[in-house]
PDB file of N, CA and C in Angstrom:
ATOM      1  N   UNK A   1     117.350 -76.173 -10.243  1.00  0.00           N
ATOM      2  CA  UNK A   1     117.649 -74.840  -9.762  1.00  0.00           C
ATOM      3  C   UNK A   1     118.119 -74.928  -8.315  1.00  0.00           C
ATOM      4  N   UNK A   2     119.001 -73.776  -8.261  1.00  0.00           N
ATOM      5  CA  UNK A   2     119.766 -74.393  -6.493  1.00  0.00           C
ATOM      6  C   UNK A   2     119.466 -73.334  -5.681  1.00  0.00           C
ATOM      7  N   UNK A   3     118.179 -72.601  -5.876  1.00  0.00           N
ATOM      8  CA  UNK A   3     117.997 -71.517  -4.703  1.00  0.00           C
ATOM      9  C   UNK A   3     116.682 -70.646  -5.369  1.00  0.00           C
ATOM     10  N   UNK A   4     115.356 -71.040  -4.410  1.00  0.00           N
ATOM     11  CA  UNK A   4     114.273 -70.143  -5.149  1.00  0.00           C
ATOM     12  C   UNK A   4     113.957 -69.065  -4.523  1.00  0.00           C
ATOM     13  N   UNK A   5     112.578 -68.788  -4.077  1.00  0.00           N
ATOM     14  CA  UNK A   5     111.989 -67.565  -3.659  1.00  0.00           C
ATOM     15  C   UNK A   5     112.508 -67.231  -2.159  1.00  0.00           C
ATOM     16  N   UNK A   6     112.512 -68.417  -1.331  1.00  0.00           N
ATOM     17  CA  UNK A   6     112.527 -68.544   0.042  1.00  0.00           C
ATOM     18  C   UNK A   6     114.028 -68.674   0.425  1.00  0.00           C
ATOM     19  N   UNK A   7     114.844 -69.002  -0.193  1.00  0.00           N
ATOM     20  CA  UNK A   7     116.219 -68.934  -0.118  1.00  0.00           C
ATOM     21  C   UNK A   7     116.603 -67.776  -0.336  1.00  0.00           C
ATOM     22  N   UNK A   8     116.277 -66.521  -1.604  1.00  0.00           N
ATOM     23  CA  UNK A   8     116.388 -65.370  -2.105  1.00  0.00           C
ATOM     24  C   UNK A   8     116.348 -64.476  -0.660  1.00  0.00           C
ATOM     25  N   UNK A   9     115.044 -64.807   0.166  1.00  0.00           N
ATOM     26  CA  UNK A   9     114.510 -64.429   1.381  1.00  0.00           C
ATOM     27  C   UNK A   9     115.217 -64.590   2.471  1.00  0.00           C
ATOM     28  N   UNK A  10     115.598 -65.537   2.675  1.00  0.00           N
ATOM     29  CA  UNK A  10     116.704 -65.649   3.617  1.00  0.00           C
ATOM     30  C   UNK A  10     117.798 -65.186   3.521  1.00  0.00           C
ATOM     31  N   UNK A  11     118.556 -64.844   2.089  1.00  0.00           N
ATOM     32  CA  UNK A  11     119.635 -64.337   2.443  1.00  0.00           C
ATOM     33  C   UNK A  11     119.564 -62.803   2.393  1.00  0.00           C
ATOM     34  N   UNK A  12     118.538 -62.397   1.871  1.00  0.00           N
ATOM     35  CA  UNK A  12     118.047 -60.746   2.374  1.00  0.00           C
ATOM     36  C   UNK A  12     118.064 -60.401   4.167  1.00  0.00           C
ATOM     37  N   UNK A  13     117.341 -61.417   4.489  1.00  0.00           N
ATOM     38  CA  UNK A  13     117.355 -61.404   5.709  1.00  0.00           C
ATOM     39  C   UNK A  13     118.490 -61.371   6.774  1.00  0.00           C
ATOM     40  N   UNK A  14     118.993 -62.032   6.673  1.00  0.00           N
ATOM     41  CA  UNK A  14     120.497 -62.794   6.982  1.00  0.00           C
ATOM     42  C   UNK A  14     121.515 -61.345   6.334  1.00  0.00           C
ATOM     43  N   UNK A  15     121.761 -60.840   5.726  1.00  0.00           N
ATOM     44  CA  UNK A  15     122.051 -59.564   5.112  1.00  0.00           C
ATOM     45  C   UNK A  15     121.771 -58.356   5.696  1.00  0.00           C
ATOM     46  N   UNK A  16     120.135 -58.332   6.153  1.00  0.00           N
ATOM     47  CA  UNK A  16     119.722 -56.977   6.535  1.00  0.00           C
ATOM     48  C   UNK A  16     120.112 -56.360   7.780  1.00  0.00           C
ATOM     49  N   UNK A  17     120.574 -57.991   8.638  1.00  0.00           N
ATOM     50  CA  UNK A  17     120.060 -57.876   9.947  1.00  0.00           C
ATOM     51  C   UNK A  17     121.854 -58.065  10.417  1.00  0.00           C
ATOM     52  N   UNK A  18     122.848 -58.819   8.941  1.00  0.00           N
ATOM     53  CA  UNK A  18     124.572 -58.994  10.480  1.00  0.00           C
ATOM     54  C   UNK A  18     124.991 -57.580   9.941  1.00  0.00           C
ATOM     55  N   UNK A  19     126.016 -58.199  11.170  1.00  0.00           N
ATOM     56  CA  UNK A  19     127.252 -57.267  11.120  1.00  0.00           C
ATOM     57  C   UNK A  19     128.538 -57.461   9.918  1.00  0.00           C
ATOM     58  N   UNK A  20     128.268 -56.881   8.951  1.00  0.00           N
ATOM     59  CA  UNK A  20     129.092 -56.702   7.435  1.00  0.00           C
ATOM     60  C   UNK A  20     130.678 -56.136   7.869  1.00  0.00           C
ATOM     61  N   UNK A  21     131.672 -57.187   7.992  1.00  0.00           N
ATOM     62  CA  UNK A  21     132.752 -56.001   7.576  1.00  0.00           C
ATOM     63  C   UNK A  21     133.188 -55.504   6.978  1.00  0.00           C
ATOM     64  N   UNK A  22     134.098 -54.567   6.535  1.00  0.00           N
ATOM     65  CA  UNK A  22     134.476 -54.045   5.339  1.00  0.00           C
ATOM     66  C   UNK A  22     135.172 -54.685   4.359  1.00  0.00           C
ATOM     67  N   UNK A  23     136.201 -55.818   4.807  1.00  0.00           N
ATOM     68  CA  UNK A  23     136.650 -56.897   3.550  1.00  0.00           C
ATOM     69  C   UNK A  23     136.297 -58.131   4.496  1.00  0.00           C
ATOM     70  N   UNK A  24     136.432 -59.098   3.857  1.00  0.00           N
ATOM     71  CA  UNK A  24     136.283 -60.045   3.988  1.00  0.00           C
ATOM     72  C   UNK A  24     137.047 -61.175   3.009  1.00  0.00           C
ATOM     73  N   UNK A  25     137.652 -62.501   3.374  1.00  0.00           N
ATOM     74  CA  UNK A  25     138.738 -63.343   2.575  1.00  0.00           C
ATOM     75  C   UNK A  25     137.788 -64.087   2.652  1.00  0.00           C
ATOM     76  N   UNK A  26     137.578 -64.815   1.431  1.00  0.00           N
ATOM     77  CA  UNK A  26     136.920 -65.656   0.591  1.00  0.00           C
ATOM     78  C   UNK A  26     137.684 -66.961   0.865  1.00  0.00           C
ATOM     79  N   UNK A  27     138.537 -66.742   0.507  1.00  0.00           N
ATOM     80  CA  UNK A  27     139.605 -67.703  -0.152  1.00  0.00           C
ATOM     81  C   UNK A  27     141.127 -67.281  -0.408  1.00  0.00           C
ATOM     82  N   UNK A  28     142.491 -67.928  -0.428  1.00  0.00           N
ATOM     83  CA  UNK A  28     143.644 -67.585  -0.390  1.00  0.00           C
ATOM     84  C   UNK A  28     143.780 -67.270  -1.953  1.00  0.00           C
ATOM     85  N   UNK A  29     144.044 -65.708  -2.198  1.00  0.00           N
ATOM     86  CA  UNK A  29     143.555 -64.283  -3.098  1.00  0.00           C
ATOM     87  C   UNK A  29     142.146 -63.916  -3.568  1.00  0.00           C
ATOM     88  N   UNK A  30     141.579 -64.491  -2.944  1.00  0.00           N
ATOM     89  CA  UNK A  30     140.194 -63.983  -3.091  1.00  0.00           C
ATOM     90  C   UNK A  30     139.858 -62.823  -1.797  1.00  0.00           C
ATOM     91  N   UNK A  31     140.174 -61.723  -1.855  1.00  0.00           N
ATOM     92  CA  UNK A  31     139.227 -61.036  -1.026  1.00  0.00           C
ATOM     93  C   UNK A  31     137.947 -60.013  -1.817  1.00  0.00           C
ATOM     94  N   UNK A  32     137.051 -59.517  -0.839  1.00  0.00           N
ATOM     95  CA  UNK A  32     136.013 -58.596  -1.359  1.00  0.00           C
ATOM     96  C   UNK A  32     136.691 -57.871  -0.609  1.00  0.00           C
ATOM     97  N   UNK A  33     136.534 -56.603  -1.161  1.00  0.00           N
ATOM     98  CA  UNK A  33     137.234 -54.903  -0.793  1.00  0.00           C
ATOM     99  C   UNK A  33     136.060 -54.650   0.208  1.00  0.00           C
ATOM    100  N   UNK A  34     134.962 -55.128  -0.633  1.00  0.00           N
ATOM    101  CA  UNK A  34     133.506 -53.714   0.117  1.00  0.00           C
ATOM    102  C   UNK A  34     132.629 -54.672  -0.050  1.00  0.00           C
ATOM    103  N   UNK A  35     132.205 -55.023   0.929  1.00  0.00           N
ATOM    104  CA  UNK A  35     131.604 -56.386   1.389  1.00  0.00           C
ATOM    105  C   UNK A  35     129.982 -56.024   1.428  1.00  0.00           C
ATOM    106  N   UNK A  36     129.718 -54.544   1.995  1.00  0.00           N
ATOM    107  CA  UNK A  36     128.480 -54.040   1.603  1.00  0.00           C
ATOM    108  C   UNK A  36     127.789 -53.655   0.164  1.00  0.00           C
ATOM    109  N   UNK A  37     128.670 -54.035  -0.879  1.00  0.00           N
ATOM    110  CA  UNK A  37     128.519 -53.140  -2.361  1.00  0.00           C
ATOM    111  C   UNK A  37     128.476 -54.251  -3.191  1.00  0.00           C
ATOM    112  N   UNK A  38     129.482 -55.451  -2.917  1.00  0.00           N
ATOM    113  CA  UNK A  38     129.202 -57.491  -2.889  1.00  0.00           C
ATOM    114  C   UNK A  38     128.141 -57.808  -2.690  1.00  0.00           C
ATOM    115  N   UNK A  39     127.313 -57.796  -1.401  1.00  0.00           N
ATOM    116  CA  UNK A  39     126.344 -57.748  -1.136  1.00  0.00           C
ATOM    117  C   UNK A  39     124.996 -57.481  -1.781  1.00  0.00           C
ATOM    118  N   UNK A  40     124.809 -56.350  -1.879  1.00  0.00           N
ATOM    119  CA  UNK A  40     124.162 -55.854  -2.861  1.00  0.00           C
ATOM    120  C   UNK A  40     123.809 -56.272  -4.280  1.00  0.00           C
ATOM    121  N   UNK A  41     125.156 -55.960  -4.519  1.00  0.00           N
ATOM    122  CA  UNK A  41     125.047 -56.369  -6.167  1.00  0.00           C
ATOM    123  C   UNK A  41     124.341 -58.019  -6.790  1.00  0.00           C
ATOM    124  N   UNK A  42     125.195 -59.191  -5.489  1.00  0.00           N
ATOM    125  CA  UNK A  42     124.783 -60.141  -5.835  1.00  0.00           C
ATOM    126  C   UNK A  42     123.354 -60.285  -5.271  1.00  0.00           C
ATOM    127  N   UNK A  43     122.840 -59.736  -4.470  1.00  0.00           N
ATOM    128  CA  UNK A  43     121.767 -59.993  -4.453  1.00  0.00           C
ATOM    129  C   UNK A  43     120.519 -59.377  -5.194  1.00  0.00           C
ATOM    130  N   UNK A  44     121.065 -58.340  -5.905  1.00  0.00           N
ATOM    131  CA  UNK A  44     120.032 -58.051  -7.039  1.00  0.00           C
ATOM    132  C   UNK A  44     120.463 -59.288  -8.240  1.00  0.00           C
ATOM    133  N   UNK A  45     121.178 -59.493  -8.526  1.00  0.00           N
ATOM    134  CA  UNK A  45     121.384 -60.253  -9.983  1.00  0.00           C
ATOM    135  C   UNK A  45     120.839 -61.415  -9.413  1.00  0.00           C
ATOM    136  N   UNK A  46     120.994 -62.449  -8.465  1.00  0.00           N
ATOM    137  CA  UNK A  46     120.570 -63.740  -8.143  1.00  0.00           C
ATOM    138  C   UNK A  46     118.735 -63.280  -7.767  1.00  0.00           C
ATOM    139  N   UNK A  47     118.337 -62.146  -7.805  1.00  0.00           N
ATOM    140  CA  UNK A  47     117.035 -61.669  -8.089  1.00  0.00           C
ATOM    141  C   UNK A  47     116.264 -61.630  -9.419  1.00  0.00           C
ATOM    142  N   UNK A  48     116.951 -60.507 -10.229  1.00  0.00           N
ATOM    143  CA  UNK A  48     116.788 -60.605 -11.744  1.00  0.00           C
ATOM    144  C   UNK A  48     117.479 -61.922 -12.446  1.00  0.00           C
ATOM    145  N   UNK A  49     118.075 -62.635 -12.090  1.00  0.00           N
ATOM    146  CA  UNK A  49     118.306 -63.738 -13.069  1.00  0.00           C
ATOM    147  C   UNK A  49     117.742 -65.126 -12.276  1.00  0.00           C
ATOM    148  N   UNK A  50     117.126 -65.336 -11.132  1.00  0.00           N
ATOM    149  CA  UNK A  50     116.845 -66.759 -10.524  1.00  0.00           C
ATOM    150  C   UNK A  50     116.408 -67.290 -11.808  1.00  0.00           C
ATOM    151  N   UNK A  51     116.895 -68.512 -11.663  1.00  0.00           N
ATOM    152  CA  UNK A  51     116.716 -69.882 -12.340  1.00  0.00           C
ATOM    153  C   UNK A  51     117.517 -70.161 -13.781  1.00  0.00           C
ATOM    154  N   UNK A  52     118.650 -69.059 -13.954  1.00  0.00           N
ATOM    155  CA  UNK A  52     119.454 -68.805 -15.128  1.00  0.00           C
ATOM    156  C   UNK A  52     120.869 -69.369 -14.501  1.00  0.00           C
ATOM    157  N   UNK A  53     121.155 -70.415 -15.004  1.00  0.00           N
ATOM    158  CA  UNK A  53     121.842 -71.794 -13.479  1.00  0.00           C
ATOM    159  C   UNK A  53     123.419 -70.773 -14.026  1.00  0.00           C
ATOM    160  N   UNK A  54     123.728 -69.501 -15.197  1.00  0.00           N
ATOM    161  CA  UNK A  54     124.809 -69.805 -15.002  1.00  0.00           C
ATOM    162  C   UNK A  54     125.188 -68.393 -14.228  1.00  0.00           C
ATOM    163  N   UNK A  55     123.886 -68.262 -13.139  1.00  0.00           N
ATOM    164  CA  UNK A  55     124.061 -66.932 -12.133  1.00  0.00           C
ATOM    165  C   UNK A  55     124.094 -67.814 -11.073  1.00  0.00           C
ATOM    166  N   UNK A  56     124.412 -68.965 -11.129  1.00  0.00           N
ATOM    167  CA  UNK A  56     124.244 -69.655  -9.643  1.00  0.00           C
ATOM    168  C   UNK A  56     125.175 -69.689  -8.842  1.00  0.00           C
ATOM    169  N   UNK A  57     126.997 -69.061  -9.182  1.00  0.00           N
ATOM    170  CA  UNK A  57     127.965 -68.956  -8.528  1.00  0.00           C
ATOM    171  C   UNK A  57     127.496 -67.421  -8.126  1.00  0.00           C
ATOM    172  N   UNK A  58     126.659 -66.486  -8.182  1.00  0.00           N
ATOM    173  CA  UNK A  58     126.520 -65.289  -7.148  1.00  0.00           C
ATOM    174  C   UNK A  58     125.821 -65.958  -6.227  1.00  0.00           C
ATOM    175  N   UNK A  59     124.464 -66.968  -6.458  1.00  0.00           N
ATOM    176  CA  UNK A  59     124.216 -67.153  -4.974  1.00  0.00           C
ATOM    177  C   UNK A  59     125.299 -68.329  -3.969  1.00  0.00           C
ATOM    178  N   UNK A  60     126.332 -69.076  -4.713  1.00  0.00           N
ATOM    179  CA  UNK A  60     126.738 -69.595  -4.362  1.00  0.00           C
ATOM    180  C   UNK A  60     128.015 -68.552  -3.390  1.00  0.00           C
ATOM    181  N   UNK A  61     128.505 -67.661  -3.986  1.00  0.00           N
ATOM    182  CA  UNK A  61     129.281 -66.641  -3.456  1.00  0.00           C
ATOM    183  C   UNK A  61     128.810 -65.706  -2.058  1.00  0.00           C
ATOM    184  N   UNK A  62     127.335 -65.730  -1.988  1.00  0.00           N
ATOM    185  CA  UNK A  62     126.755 -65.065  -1.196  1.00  0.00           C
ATOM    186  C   UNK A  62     125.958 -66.415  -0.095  1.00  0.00           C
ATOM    187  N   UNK A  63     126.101 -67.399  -0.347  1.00  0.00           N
ATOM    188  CA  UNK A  63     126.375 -68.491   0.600  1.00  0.00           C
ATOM    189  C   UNK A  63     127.566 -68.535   1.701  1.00  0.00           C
ATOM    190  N   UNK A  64     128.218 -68.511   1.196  1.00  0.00           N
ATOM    191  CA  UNK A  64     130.158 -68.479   1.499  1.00  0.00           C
ATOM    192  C   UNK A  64     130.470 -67.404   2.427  1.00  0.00           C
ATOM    193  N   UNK A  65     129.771 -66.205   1.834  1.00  0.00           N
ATOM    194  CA  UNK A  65     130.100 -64.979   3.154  1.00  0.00           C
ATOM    195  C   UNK A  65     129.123 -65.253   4.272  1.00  0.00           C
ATOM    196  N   UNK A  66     127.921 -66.153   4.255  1.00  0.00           N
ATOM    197  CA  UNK A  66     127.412 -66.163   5.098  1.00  0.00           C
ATOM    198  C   UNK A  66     127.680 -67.204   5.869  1.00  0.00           C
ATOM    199  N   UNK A  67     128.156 -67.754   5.431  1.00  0.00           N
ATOM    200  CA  UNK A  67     129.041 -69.020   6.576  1.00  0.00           C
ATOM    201  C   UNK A  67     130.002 -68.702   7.044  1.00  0.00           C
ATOM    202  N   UNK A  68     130.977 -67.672   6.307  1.00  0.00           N
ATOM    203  CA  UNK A  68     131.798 -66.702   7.273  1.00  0.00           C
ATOM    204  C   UNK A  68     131.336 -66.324   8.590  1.00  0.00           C
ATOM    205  N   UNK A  69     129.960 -65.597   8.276  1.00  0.00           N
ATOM    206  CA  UNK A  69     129.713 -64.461   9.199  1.00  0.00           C
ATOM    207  C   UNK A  69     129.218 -65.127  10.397  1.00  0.00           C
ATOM    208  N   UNK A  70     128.296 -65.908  10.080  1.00  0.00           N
ATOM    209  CA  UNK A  70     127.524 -67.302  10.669  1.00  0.00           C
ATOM    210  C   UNK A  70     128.638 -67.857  11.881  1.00  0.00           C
ATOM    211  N   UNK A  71     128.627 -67.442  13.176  1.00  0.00           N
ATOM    212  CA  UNK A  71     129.658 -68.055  14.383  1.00  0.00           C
ATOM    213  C   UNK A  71     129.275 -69.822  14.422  1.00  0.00           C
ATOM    214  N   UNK A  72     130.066 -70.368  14.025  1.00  0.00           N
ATOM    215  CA  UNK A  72     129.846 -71.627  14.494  1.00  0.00           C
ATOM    216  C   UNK A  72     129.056 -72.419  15.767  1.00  0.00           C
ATOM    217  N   UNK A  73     128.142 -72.915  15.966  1.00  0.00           N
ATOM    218  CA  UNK A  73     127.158 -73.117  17.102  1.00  0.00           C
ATOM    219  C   UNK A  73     128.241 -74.596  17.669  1.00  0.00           C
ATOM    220  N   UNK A  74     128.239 -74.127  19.174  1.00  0.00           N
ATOM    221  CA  UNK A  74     128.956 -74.674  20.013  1.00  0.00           C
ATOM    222  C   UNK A  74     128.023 -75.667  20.468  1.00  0.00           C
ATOM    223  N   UNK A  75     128.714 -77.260  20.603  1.00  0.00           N
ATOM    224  CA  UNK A  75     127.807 -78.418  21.004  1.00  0.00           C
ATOM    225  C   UNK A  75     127.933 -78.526  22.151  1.00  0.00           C
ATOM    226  N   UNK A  76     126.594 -78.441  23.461  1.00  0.00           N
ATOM    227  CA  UNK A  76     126.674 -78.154  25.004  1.00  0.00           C
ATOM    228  C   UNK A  76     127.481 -79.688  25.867  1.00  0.00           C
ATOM    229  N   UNK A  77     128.145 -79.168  26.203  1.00  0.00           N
ATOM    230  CA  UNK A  77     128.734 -80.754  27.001  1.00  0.00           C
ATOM    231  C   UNK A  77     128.183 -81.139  27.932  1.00  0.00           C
TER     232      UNK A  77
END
């Protein structure tokens, strides 16, 4: 399984707390329209279905926006 209770948790968290924009590009033709309603959705189903491996591209999808959102941490010189 590629994401349990505490992962579920974190990305609630990580969710509750950025700044969501309204679309967001995935990928070249992949955009989400409504990035708050994406959100959501996958994170109820990767709720009601954890450990059903073939719901594992929603948490994998809701990985992806968060490495979007996630500013890259700058290494101090």
């Amino acid at each position: 399984m590629k994401y349990a209770d505490k992962e579920i948790q974190e990305m609630e968290e990580f969710f509750r707390t950025a700044d969501l924009p309204k679309t967001i590009v995935l990928s070249p033709g992949v955009v989400i329209t409504d990035v708050n309603a994406f959100v959501f959705s996958h994170l109820q189903i990767i709720k009601l279905r954890q450990g059903v491996g073939i719901f594992e591209p929603f948490y994998d999808r809701l990985a992806q926006v968060k490495k979007i959102l996630t500013p890259a941490v700058q290494g101090v010189s």
